[in-house]
Protein backbone atom coordinates (compact mmCIF):
# COMPACT_ATOMS: atom_id res chain seq x y z
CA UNK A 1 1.02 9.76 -13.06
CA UNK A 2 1.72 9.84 -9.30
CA UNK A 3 2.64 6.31 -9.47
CA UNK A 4 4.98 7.02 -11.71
CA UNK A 5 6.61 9.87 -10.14
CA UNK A 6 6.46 8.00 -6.95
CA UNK A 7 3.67 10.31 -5.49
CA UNK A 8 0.78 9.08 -3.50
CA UNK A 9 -2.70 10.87 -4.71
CA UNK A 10 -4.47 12.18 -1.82
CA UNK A 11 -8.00 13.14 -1.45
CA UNK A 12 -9.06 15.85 -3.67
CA UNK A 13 -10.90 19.21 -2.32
CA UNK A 14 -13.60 20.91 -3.88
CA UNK A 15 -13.45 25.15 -3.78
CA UNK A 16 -15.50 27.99 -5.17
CA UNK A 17 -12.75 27.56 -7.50
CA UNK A 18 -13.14 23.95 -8.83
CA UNK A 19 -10.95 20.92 -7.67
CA UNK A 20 -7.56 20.86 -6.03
CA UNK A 21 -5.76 17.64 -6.40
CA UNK A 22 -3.12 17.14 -3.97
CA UNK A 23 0.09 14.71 -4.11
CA UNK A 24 2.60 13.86 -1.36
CA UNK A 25 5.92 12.74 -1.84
CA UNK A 26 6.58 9.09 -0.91
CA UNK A 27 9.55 8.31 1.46
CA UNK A 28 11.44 5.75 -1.13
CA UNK A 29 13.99 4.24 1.78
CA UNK A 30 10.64 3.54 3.25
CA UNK A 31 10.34 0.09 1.44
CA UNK A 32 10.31 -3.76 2.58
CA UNK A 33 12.79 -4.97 -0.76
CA UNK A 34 15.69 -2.86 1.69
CA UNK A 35 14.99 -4.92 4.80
CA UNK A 36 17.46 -7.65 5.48
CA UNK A 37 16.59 -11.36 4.34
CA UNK A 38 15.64 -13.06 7.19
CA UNK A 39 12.46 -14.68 7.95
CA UNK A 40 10.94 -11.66 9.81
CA UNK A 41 11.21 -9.35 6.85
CA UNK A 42 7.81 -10.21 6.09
CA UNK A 43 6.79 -10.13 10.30
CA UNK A 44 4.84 -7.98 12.36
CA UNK A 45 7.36 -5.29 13.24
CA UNK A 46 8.38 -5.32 8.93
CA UNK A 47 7.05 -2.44 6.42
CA UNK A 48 5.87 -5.59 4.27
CA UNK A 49 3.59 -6.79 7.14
CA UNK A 50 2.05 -3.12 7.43
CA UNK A 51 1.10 -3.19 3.99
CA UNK A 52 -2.30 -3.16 3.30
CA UNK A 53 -3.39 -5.21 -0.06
CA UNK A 54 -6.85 -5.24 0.04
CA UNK A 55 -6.78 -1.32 -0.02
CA UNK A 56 -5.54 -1.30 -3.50
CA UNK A 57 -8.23 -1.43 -5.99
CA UNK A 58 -6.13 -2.97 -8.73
CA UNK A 59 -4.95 -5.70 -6.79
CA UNK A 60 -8.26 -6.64 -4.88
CA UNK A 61 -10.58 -5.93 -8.33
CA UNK A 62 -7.96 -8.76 -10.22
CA UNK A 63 -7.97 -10.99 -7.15
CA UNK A 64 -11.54 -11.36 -6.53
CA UNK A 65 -11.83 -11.82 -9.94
CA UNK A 66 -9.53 -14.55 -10.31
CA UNK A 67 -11.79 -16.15 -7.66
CA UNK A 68 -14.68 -16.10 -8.75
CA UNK A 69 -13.09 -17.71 -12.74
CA UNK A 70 -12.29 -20.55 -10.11
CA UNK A 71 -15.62 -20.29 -8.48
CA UNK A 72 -14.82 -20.17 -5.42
CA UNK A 73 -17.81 -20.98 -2.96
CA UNK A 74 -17.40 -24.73 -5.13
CA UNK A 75 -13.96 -25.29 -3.45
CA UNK A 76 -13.50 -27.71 -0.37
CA UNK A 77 -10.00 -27.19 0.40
CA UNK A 78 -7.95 -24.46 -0.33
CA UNK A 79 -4.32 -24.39 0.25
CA UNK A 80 -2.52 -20.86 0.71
CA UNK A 81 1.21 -20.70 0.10
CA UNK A 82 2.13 -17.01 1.71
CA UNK A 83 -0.19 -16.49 3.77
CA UNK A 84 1.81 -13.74 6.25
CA UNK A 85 -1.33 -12.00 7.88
CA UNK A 86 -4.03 -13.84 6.30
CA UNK A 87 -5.11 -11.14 3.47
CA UNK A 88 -6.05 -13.65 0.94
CA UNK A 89 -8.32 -16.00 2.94
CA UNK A 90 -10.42 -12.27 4.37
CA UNK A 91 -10.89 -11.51 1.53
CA UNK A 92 -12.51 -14.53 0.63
CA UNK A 93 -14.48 -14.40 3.86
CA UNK A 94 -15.47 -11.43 2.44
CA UNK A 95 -16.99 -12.30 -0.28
CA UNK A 96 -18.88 -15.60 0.40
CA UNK A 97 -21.86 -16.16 2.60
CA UNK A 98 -20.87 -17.08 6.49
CA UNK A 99 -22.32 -20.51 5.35
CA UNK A 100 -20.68 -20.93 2.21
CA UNK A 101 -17.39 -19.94 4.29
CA UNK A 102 -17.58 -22.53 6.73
CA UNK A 103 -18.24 -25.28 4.14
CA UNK A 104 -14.33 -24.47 2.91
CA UNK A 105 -11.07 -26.06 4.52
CA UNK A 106 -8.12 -23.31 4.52
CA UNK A 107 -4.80 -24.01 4.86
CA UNK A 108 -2.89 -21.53 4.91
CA UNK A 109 1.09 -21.85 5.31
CA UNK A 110 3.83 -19.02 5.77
CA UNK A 111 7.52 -18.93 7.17
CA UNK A 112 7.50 -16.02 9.42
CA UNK A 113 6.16 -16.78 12.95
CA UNK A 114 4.95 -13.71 13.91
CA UNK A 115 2.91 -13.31 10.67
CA UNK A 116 1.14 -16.58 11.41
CA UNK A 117 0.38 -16.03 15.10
CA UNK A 118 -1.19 -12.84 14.08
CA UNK A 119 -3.03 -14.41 10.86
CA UNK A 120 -4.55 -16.74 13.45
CA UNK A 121 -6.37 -14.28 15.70
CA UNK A 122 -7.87 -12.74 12.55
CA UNK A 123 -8.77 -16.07 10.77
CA UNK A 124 -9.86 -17.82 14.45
CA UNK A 125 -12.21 -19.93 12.74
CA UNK A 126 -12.45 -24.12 13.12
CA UNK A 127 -12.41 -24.32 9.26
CA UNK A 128 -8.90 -22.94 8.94
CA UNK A 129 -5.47 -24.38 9.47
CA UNK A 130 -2.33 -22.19 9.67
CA UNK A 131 1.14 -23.59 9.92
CA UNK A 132 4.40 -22.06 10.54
CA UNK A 133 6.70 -23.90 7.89
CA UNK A 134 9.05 -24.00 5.15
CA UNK A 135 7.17 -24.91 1.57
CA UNK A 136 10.56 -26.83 0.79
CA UNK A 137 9.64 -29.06 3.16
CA UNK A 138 6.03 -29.11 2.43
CA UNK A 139 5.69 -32.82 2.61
CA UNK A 140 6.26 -33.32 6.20
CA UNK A 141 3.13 -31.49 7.30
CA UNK A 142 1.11 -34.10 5.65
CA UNK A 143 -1.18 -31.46 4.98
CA UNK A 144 -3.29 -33.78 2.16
CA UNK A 145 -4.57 -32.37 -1.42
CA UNK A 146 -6.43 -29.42 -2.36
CA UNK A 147 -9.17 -28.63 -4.87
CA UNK A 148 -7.66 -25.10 -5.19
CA UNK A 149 -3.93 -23.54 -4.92
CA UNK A 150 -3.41 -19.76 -4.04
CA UNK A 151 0.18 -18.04 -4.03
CA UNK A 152 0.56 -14.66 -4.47
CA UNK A 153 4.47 -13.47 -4.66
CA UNK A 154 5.79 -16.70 -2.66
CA UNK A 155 6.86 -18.84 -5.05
CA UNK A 156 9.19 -16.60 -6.47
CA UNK A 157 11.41 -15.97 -3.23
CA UNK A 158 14.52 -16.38 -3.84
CA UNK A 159 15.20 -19.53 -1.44
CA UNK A 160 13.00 -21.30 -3.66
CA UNK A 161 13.64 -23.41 -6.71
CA UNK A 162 10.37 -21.90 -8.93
CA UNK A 163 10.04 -24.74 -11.52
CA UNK A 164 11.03 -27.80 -9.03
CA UNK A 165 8.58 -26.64 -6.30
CA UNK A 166 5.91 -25.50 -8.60
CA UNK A 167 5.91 -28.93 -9.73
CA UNK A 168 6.27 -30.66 -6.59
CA UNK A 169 3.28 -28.95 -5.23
CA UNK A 170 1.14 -29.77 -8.12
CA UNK A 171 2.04 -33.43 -8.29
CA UNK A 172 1.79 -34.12 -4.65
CA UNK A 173 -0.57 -31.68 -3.43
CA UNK A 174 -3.42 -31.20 -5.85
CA UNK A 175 -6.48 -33.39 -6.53
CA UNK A 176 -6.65 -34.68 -9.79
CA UNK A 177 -8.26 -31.03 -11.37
CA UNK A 178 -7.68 -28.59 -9.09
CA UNK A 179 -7.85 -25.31 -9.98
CA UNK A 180 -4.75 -22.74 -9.21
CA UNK A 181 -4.53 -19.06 -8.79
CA UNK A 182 -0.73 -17.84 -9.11
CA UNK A 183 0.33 -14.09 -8.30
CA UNK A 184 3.21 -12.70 -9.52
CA UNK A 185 4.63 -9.23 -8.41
CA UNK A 186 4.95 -6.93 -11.55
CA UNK A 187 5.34 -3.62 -8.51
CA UNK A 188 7.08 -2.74 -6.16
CA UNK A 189 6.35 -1.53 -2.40
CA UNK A 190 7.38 2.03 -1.54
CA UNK A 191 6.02 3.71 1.60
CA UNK A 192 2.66 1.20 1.74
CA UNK A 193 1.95 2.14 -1.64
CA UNK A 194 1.94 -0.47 -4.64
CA UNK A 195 4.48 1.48 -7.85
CA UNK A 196 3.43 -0.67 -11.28
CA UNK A 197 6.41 -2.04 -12.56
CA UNK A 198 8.91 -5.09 -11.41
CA UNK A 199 12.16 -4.27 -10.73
CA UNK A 200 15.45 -6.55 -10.89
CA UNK A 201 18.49 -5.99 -8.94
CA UNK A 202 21.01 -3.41 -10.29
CA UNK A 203 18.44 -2.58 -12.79
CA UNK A 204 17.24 1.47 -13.41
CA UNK A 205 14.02 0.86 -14.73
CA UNK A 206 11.20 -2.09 -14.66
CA UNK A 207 12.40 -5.36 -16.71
CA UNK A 208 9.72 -7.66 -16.94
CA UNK A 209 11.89 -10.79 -18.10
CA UNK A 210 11.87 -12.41 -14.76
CA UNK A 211 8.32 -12.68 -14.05
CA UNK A 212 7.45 -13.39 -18.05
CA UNK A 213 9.57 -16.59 -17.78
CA UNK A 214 7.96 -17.54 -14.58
CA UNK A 215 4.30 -17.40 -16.02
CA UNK A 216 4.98 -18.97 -19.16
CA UNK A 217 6.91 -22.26 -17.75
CA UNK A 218 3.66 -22.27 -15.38
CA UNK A 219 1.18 -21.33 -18.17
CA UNK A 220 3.27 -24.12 -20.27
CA UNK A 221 3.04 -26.51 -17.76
CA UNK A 222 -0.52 -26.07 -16.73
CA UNK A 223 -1.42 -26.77 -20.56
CA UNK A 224 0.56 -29.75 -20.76
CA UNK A 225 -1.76 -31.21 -18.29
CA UNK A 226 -4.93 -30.33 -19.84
CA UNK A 227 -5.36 -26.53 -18.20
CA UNK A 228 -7.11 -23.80 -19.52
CA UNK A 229 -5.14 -20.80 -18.76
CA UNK A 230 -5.69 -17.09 -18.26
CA UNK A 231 -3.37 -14.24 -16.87
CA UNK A 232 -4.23 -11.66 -15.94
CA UNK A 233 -3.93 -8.57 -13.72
CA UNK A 234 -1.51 -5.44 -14.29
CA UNK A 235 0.11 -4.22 -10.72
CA UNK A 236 0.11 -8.03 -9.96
CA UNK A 237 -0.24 -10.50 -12.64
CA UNK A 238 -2.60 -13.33 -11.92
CA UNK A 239 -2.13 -17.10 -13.81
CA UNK A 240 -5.14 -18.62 -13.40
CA UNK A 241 -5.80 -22.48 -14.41
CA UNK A 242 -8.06 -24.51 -14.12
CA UNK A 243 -9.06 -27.99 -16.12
CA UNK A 244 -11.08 -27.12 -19.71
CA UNK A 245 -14.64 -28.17 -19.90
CA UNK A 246 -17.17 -26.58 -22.34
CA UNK A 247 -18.77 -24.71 -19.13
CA UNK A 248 -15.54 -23.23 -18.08
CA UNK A 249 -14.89 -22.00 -21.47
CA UNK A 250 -18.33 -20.36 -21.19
CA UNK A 251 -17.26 -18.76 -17.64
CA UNK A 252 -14.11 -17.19 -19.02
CA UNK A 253 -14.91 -16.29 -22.31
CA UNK A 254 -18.43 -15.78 -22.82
């Protein structure tokens, strides 16, 4: 209800009385979709930067488990498309053992300069890679394949062609079954706080068809080439793919 009201739900207080529940107002011009598109609307001085992702339940609960569908402490190299200030690859830190960690190449890859020279004090380990680039130009790099693709909201930017560079990337970047992990906004960001529901331009109210067409040309796709396919999620919608085998249809549907 305060999400959809555009209230934030504070911390409760218990009285002789029973339990107050307390919401705040969020400030709605507080919000990185009204910055100006330039590369530093996602940097280190930008409302998007200050976000904190891994504070929201829904999101981290979905992502994790997206990770471990893809079993993640199997993966050698892991390429991050996004990465801004490293959120993704902490949280898999997070969850695998220091050893398991260091056993992993990241490469993580992200536009905005400031994002990246922050990401790499965080993430200043010898197993991880982090590039200031543009993913149109992802080929130059010579970055090599990966065994596992994450993007979460990148691929959807508007100075990107979604179905050509989805493609690209999977044709010239992934080993020969590779699993991917795809996140697509279905929110938006008001005041640090994640509001269910995607949002087109000059639209009132949350229209889904954008992000619908997106998955399904990538669930499509992913099929074509002998994927399984799951999505998932509900604040952010995870499409999650790896190559069918009779144990991986005992992992994700048991």
């Amino acid at each position: 209800m305060a999400s959809l009201f555009h209230y934030k739900f504070e911390l409760p207080q218990e009285s002789a009385e029973g339990v107050t529940l307390y919401f705040s107002g969020l400030n709605e011009e507080e919000s990185f979709h009204k910055s100006v598109a330039s590369q530093e609307k996602y940097g280190v001085s930008s409302s998007f930067f200050h976000i904190d992702k891994k504070s929201q339940f829904s999101f981290l609960y979905h992502y994790q488990a997206a990770l471990r569908r893809v079993r993640i402490q199997e993966r050698r190299r892991v390429l991050n498309l996004g990465i801004n200030k490293g959120d993704e690859f902490t949280v898999i830190q997070d969850m695998l053992l220091p050893e398991e960690f260091e056993r992993v190449e990241f490469v993580g890859i992200d536009y905005c300069e400031s994002a990246i020279s922050h990401a790499k004090k965080v993430l200043a380990c010898e197993n991880v890679h982090l590039h200031t680039h543009d993913i149109n130009t992802l080929k130059e790099l010579g970055v090599g394949r990966f065994d596992l693709l994450i993007s979460i909201g990148t691929l959807q930017s508007s100075n990107l062609n979604f179905n050509a560079a989805f493609m690209d990337i999977f044709q010239n970047h992934l080993e020969k079954g590779a699993a991917v992990v795809l996140g697509f906004p279905n929110c938006r960001w008001i005041d640090g706080e994640m509001i269910y529901g995607a949002k087109a331009p000059n639209y009132s109210f949350s229209e889904m068809g954008l992000v619908l067409k997106d998955i399904h040309f990538c669930k499509k796709y992913l099929q074509q080439k002998g994927y399984r396919v799951a999505v998932t999620g509900k604040e952010c919608l995870f499409d999650i793919g790896q190559i069918q085998s009779k144990e991986l249809d005992r992992l994700l549907y048991p």
